[in-house]
N, C-alpha and C. Protein backbone atom coordinates (compact mmCIF):
# COMPACT_ATOMS: atom_id res chain seq x y z
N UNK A 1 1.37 16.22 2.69
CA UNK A 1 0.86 15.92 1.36
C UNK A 1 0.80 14.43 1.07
N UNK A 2 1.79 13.42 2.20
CA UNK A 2 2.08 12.55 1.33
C UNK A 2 2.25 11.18 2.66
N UNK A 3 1.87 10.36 2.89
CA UNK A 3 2.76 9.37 3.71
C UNK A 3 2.78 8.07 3.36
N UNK A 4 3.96 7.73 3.76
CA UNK A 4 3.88 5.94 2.72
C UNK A 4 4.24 5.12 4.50
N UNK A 5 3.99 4.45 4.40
CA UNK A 5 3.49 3.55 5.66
C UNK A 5 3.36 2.19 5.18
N UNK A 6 3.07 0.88 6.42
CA UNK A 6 2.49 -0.08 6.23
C UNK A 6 1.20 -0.01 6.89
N UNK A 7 0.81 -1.26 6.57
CA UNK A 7 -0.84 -1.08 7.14
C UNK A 7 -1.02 -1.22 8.68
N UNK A 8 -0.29 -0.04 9.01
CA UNK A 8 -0.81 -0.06 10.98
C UNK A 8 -1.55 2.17 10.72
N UNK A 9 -2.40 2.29 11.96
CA UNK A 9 -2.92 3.00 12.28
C UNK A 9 -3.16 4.61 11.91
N UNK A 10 -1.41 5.19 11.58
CA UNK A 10 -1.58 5.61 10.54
C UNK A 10 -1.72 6.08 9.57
N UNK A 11 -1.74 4.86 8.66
CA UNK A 11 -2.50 4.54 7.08
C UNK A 11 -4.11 4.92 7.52
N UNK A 12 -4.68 4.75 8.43
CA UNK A 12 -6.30 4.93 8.56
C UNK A 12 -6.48 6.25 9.06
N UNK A 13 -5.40 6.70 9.67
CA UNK A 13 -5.69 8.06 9.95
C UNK A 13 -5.34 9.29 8.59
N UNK A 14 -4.76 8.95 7.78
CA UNK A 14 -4.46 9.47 6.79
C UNK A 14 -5.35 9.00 5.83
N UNK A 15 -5.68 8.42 5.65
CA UNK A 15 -7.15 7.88 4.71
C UNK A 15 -8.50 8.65 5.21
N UNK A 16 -8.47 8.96 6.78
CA UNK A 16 -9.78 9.36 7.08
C UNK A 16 -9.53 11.22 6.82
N UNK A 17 -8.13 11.65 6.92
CA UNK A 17 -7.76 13.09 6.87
C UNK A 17 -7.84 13.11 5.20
N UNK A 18 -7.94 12.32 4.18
CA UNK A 18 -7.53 12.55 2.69
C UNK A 18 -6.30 13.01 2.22
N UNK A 19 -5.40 12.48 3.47
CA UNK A 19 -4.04 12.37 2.92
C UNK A 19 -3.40 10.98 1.88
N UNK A 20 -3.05 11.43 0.80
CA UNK A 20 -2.55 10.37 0.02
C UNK A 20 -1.66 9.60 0.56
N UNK A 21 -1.32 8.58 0.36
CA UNK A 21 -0.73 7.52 0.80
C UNK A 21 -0.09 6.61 -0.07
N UNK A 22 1.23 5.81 0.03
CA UNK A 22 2.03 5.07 -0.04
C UNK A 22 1.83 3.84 1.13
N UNK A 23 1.02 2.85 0.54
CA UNK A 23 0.69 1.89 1.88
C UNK A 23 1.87 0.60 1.41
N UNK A 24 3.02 -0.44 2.18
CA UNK A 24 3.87 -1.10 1.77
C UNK A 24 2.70 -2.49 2.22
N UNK A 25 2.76 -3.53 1.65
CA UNK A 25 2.23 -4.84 2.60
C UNK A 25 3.46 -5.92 2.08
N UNK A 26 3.98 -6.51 3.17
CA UNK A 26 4.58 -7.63 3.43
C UNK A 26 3.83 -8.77 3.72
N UNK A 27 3.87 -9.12 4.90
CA UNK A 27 2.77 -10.35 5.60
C UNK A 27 1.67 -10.10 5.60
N UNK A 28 1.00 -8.43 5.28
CA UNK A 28 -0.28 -8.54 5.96
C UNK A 28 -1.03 -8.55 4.40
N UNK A 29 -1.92 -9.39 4.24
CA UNK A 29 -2.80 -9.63 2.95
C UNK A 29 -3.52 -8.09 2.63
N UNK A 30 -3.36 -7.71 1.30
CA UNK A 30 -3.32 -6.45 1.24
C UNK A 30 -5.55 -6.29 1.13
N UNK A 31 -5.57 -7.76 1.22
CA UNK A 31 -7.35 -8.09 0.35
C UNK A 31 -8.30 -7.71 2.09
N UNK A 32 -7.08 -7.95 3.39
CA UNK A 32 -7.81 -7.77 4.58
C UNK A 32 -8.14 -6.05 5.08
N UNK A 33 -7.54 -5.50 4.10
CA UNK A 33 -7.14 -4.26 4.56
C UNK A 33 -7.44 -2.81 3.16
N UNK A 34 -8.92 -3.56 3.00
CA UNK A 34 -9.21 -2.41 2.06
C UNK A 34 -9.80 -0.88 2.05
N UNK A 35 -9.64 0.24 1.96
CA UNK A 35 -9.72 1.53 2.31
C UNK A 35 -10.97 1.89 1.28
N UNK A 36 -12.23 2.72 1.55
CA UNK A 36 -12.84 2.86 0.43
C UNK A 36 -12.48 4.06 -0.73
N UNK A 37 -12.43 4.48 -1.27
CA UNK A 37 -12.16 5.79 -2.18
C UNK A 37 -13.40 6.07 -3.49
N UNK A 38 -13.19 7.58 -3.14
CA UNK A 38 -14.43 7.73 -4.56
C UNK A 38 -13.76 7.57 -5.49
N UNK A 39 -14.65 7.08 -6.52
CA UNK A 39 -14.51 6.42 -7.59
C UNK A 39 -13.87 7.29 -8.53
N UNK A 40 -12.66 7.01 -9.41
CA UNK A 40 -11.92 7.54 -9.69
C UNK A 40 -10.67 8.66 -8.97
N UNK A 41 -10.63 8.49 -7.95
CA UNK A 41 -10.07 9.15 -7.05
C UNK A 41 -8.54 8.38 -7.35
N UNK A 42 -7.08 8.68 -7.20
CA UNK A 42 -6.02 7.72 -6.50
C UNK A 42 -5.69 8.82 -5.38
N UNK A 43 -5.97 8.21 -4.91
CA UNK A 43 -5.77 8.65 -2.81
C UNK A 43 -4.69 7.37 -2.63
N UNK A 44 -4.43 6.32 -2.78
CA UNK A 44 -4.15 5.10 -2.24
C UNK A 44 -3.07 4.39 -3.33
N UNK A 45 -1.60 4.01 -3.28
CA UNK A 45 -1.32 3.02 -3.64
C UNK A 45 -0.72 1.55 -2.96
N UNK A 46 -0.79 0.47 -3.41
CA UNK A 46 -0.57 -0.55 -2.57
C UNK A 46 0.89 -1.39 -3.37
N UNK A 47 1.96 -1.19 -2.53
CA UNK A 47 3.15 -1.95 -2.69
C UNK A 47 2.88 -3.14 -1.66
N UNK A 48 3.45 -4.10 -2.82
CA UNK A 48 2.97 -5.45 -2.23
C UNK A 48 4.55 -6.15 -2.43
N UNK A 49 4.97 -6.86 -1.52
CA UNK A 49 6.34 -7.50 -1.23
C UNK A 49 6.22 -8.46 -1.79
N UNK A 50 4.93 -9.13 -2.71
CA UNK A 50 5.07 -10.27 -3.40
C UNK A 50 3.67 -10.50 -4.19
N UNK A 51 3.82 -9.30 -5.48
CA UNK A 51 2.36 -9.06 -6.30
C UNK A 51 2.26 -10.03 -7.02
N UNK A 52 2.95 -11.41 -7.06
CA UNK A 52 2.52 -12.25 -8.05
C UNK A 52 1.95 -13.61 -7.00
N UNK A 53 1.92 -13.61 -6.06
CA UNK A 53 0.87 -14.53 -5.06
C UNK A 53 0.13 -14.95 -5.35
N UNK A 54 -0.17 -16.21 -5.86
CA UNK A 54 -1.74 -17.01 -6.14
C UNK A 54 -2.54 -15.98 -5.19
N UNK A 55 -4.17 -15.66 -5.89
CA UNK A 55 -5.06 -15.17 -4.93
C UNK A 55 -5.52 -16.59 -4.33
N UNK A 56 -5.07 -18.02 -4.14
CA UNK A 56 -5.81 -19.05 -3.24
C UNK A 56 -4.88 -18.69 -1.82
N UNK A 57 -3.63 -18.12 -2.26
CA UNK A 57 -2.59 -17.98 -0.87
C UNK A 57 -2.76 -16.57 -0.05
N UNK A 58 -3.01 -16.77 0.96
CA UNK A 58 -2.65 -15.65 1.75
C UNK A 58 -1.43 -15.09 2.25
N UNK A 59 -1.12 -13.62 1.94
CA UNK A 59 0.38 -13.25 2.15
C UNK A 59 0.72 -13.72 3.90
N UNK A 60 -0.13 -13.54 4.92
CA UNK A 60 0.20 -13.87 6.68
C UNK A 60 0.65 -15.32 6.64
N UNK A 61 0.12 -16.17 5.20
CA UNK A 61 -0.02 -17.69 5.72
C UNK A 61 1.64 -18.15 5.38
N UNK A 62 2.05 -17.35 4.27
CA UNK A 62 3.43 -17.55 3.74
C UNK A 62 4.41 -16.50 4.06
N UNK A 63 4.90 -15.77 5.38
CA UNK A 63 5.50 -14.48 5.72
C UNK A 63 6.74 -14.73 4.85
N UNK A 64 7.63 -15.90 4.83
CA UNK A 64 8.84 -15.64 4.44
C UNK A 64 9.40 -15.90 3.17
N UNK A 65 7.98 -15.58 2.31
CA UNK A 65 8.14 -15.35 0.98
C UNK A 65 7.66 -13.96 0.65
N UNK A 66 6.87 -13.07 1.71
CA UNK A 66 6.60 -11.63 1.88
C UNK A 66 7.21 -10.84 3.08
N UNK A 67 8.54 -11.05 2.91
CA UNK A 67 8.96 -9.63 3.61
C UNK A 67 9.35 -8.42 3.25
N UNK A 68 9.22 -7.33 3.70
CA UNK A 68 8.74 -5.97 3.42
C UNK A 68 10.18 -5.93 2.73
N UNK A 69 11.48 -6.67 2.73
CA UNK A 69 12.68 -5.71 2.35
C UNK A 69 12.63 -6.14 0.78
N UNK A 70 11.60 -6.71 0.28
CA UNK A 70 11.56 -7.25 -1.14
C UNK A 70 10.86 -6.05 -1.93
N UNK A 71 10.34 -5.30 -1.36
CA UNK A 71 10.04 -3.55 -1.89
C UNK A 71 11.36 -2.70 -2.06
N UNK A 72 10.71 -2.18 -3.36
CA UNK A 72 12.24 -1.65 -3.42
C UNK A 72 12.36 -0.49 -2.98
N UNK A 73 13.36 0.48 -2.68
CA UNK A 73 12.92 2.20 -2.85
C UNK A 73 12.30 2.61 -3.84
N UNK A 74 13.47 2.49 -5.43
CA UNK A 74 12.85 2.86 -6.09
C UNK A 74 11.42 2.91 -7.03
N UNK A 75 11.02 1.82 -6.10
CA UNK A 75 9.04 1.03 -6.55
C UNK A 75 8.59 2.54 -5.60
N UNK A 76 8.77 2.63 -4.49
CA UNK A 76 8.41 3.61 -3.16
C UNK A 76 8.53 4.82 -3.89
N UNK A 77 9.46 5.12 -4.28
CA UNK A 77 9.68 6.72 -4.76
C UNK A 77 8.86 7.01 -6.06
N UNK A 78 8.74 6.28 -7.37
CA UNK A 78 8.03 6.26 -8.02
C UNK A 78 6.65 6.03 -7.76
N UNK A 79 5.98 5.66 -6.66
CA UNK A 79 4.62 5.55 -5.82
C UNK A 79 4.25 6.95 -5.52
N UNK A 80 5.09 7.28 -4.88
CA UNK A 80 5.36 8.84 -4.00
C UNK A 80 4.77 9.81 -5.50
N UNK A 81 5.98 9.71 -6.43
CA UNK A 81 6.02 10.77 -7.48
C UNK A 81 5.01 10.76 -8.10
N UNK A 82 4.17 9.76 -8.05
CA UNK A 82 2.87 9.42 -9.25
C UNK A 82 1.61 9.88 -8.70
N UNK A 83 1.75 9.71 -6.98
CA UNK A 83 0.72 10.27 -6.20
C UNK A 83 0.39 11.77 -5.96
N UNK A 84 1.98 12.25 -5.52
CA UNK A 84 2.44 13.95 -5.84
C UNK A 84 1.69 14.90 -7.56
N UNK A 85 1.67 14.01 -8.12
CA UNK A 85 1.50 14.43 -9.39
C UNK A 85 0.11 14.12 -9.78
N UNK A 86 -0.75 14.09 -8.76
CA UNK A 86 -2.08 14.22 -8.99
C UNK A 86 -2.72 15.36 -8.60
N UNK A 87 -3.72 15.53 -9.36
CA UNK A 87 -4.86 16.50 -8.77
C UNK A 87 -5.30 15.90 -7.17
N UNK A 88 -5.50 17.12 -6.32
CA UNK A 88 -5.92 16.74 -4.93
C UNK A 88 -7.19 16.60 -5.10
């Protein structure tokens, strides 16, 4: 029903099956790695290890101000529960 992942392989295989997803991004710029979805759909949420990033900075260019352990669980579990609680 459900997988939360970072952005390796997969996240794309579960995007292409219409499995919902929990995607985490640390280093990897979440802007390189966009999934398409129909419109109005949430198939997809994106935890980001550092959502307040100038958009001039790239998260790869600055890793050790985006590492993944700056996600919390409880950001993850509330991702999970909000996604669970949709219409498929």
């Amino acid at each position: 029903d459900l997988l939360v992942t970072n952005d390796t392989g997969p996240r794309h295989l579960a995007a292409g099956m219409g499995t919902r997803c929990v995607s985490l991004f640390g280093p990897t710029d979440p802007r390189w790695a966009a999934l398409h979805e129909a419109p109005g759909a949430l198939r997809e949420i994106h935890l980001l290890a550092e959502p307040f990033l100038p958009a001039e900075i790239v998260a790869d260019r600055v890793a050790r101000f985006c590492g993944m352990h700056r996600i919390s669980v409880g950001d993850a579990l509330h991702a999970c529960l909000r996604l669970l609680s949709t219409d498929r």
